[in-house]
N, C-alpha and C. Protein backbone atom coordinates (compact mmCIF):
# COMPACT_ATOMS: atom_id res chain seq x y z
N UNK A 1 18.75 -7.15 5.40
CA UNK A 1 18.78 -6.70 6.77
C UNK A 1 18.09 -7.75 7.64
N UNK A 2 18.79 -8.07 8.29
CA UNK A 2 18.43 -9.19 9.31
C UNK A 2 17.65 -8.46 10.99
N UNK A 3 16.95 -9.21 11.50
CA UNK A 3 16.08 -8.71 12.49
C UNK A 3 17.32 -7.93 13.45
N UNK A 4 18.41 -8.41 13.41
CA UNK A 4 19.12 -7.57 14.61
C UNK A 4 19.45 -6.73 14.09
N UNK A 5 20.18 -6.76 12.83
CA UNK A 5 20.01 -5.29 12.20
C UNK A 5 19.25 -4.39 12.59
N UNK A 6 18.34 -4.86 12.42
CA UNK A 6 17.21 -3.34 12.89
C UNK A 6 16.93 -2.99 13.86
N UNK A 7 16.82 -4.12 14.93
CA UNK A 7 17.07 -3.50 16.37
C UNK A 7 18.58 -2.78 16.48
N UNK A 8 19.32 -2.87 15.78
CA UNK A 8 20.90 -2.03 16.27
C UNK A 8 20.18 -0.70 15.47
N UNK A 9 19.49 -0.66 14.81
CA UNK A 9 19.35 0.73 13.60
C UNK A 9 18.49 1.09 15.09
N UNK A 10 17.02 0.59 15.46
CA UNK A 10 16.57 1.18 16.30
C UNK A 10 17.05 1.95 17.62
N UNK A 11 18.04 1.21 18.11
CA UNK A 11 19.04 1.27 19.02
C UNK A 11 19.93 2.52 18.66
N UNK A 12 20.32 2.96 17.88
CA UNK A 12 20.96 3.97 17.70
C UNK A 12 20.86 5.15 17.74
N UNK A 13 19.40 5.03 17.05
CA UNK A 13 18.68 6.22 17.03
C UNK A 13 18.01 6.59 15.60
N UNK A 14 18.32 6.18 15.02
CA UNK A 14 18.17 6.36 13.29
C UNK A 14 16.74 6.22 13.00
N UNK A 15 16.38 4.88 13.32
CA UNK A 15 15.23 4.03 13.12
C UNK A 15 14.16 5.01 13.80
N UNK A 16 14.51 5.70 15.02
CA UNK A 16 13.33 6.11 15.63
C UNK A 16 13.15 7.56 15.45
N UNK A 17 13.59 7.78 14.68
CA UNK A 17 13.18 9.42 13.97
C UNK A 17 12.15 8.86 12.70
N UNK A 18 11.97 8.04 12.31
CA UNK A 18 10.91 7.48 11.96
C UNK A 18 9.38 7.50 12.50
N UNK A 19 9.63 7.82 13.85
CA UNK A 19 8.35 8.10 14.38
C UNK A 19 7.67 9.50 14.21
N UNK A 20 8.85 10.65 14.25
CA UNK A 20 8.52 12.04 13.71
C UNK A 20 7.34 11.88 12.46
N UNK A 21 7.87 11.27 11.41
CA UNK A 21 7.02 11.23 10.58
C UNK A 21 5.46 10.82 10.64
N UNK A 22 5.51 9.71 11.68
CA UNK A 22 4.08 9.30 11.71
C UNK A 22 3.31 10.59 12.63
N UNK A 23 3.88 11.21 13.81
CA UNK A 23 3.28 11.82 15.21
C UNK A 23 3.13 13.33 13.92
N UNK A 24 3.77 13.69 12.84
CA UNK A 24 3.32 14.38 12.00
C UNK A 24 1.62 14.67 11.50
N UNK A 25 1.47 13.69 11.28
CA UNK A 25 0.12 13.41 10.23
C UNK A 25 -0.71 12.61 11.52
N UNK A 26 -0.83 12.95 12.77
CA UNK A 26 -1.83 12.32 13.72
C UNK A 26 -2.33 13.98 14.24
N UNK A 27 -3.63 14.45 14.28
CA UNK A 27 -3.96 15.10 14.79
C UNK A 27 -3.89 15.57 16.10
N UNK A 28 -4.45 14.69 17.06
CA UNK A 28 -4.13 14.65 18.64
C UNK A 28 -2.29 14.74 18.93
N UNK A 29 -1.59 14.73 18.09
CA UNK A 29 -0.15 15.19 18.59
C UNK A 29 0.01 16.43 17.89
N UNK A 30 -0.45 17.09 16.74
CA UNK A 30 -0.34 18.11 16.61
C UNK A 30 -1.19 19.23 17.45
N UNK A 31 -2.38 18.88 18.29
CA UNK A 31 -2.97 19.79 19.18
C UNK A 31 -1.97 19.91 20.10
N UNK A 32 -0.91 18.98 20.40
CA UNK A 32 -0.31 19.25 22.04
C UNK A 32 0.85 20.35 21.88
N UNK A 33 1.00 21.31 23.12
CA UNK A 33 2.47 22.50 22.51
C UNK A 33 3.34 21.52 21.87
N UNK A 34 4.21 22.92 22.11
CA UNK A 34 5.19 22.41 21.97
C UNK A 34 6.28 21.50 22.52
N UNK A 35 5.91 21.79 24.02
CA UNK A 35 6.74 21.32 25.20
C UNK A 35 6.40 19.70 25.17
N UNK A 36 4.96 19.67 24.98
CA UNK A 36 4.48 18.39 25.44
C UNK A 36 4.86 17.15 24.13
N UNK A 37 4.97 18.18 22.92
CA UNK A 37 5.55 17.46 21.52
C UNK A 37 7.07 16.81 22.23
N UNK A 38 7.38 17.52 22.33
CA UNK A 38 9.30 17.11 22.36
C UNK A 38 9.31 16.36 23.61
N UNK A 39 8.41 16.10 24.73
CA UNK A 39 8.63 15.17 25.90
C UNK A 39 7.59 13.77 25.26
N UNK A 40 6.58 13.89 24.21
CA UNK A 40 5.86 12.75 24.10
C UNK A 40 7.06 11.97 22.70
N UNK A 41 7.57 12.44 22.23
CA UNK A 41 8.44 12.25 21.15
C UNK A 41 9.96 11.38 21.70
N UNK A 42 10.53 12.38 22.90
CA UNK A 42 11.54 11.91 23.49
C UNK A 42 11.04 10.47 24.19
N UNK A 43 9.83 10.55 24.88
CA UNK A 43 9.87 9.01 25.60
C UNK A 43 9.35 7.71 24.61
N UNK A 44 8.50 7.96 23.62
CA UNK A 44 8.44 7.49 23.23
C UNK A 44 9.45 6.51 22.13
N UNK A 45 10.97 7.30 21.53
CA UNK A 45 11.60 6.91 21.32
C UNK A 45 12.80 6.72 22.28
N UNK A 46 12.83 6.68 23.37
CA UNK A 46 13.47 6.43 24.38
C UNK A 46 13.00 4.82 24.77
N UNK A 47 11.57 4.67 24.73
CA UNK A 47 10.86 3.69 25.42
C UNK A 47 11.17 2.52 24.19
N UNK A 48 11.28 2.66 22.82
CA UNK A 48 11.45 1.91 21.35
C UNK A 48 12.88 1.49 21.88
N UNK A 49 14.02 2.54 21.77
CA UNK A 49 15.33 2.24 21.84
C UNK A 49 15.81 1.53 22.96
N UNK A 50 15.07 1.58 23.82
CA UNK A 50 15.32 0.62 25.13
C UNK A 50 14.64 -0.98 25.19
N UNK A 51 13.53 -1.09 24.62
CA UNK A 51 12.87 -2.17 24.42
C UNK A 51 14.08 -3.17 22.97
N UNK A 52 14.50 -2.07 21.89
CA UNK A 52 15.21 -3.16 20.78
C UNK A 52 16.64 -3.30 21.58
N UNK A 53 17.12 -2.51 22.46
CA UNK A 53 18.30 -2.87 23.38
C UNK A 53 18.04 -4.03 24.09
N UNK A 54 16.42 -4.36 24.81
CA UNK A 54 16.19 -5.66 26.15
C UNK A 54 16.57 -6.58 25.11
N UNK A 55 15.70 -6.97 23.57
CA UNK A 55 15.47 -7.63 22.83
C UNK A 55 17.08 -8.32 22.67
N UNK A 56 17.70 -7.10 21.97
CA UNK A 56 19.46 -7.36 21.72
C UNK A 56 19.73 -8.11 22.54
N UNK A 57 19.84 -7.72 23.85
CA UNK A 57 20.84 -8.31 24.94
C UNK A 57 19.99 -9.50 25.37
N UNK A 58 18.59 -9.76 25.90
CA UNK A 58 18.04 -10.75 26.18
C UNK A 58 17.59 -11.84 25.64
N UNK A 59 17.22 -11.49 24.36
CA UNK A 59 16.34 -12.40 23.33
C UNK A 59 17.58 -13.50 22.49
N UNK A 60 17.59 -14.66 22.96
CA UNK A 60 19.26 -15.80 22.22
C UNK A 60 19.35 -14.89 20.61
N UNK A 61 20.45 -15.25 20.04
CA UNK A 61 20.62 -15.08 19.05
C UNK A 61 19.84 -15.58 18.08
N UNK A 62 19.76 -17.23 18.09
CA UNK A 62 19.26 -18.02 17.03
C UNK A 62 17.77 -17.83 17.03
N UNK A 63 17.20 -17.42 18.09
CA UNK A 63 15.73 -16.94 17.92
C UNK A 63 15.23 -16.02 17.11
N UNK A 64 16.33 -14.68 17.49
CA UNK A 64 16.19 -13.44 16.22
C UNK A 64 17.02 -14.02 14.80
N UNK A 65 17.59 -15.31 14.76
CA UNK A 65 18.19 -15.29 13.38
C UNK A 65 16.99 -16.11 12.68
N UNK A 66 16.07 -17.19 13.37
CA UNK A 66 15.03 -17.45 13.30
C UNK A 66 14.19 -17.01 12.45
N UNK A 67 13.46 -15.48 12.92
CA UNK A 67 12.97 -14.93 12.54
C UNK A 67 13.17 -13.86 11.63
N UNK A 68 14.15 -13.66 10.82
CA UNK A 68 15.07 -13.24 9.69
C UNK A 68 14.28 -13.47 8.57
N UNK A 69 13.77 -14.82 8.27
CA UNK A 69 13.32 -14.89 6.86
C UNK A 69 11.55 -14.19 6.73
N UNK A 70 10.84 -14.18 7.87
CA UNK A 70 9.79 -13.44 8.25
C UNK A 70 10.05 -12.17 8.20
N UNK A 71 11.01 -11.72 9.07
CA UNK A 71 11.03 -10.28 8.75
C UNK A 71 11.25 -9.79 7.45
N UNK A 72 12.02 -10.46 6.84
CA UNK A 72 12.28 -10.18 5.21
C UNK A 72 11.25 -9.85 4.43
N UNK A 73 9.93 -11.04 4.59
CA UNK A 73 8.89 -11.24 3.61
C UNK A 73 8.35 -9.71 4.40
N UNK A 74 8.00 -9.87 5.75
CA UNK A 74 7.32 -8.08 6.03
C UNK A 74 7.83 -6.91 5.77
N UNK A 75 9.01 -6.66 6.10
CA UNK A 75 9.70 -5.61 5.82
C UNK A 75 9.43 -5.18 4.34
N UNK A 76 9.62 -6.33 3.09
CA UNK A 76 9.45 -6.50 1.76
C UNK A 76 7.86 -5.95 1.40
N UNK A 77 6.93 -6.46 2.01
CA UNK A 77 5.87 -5.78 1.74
C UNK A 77 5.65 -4.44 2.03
N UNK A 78 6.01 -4.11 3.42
CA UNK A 78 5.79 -2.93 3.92
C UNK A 78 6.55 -2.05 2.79
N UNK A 79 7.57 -2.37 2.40
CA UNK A 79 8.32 -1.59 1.70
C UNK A 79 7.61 -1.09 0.27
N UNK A 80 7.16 -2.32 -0.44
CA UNK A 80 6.28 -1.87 -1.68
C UNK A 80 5.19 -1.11 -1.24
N UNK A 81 4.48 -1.39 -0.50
CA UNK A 81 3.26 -0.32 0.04
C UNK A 81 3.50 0.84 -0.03
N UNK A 82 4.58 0.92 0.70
CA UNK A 82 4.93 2.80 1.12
C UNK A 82 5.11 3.46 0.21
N UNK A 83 6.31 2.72 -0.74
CA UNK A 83 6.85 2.96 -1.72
C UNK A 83 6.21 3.08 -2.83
N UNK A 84 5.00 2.38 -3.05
CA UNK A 84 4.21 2.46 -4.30
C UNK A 84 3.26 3.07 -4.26
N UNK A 85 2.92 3.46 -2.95
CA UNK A 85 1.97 5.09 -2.94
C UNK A 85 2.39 6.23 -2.46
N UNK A 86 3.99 6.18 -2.27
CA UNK A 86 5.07 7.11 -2.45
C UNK A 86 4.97 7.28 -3.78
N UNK A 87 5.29 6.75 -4.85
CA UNK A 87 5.25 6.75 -6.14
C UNK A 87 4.16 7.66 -6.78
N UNK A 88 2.73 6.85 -6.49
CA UNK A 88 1.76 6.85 -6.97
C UNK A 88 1.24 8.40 -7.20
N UNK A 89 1.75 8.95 -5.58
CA UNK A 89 1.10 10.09 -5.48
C UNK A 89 2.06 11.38 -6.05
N UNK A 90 3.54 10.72 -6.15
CA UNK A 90 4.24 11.92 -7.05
C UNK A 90 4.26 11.73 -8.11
N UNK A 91 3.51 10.58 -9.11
CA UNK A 91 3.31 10.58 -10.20
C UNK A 91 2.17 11.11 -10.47
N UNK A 92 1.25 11.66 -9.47
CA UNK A 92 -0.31 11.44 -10.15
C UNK A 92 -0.39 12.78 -9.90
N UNK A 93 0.82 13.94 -9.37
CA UNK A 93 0.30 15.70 -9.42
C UNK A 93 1.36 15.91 -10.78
């Protein structure tokens, strides 16, 4: 997956239901109603999907193809992290 890849995943919408998960496990968003959940949720992935859209359309191509082999090595880590204390912790109940 190449950096524009993921701004089009972000862009779509996919990518940013990803944030559900984090605004989950943060305290200060679980104190707020309900109302204020689904408007801090909506802009915030409104504000993501609009920023990887400026990026798309503004940022040259060869800049984000550029940065392809970086994102690789991060994405790659991030991925074992999650994943290996994803693991860790459904192996260890």
């Amino acid at each position: 997956m190449t950096v524009s890849d993921f701004l089009v995943f972000l862009v779509g919408g996919g990518g940013v239901l990803w944030i559900s998960q984090l605004f989950e496990k943060w305290t200060w968003y679980q104190a707020q109603s309900s109302d204020m959940k689904k408007y801090i949720f909506a802009g915030v992935c409104l504000v993501i999907s609009l920023g990887a859209f400026a990026v798309l359309t503004y940022v040259p191509k060869e800049f984000l193809e550029s940065l392809t082999p970086w994102f690789t090595v991060a994405a790659s880590i991030l991925t074992y992290v999650f994943g290996g204390t994803a693991f860790h912790k459904i192996t260890k109940d």
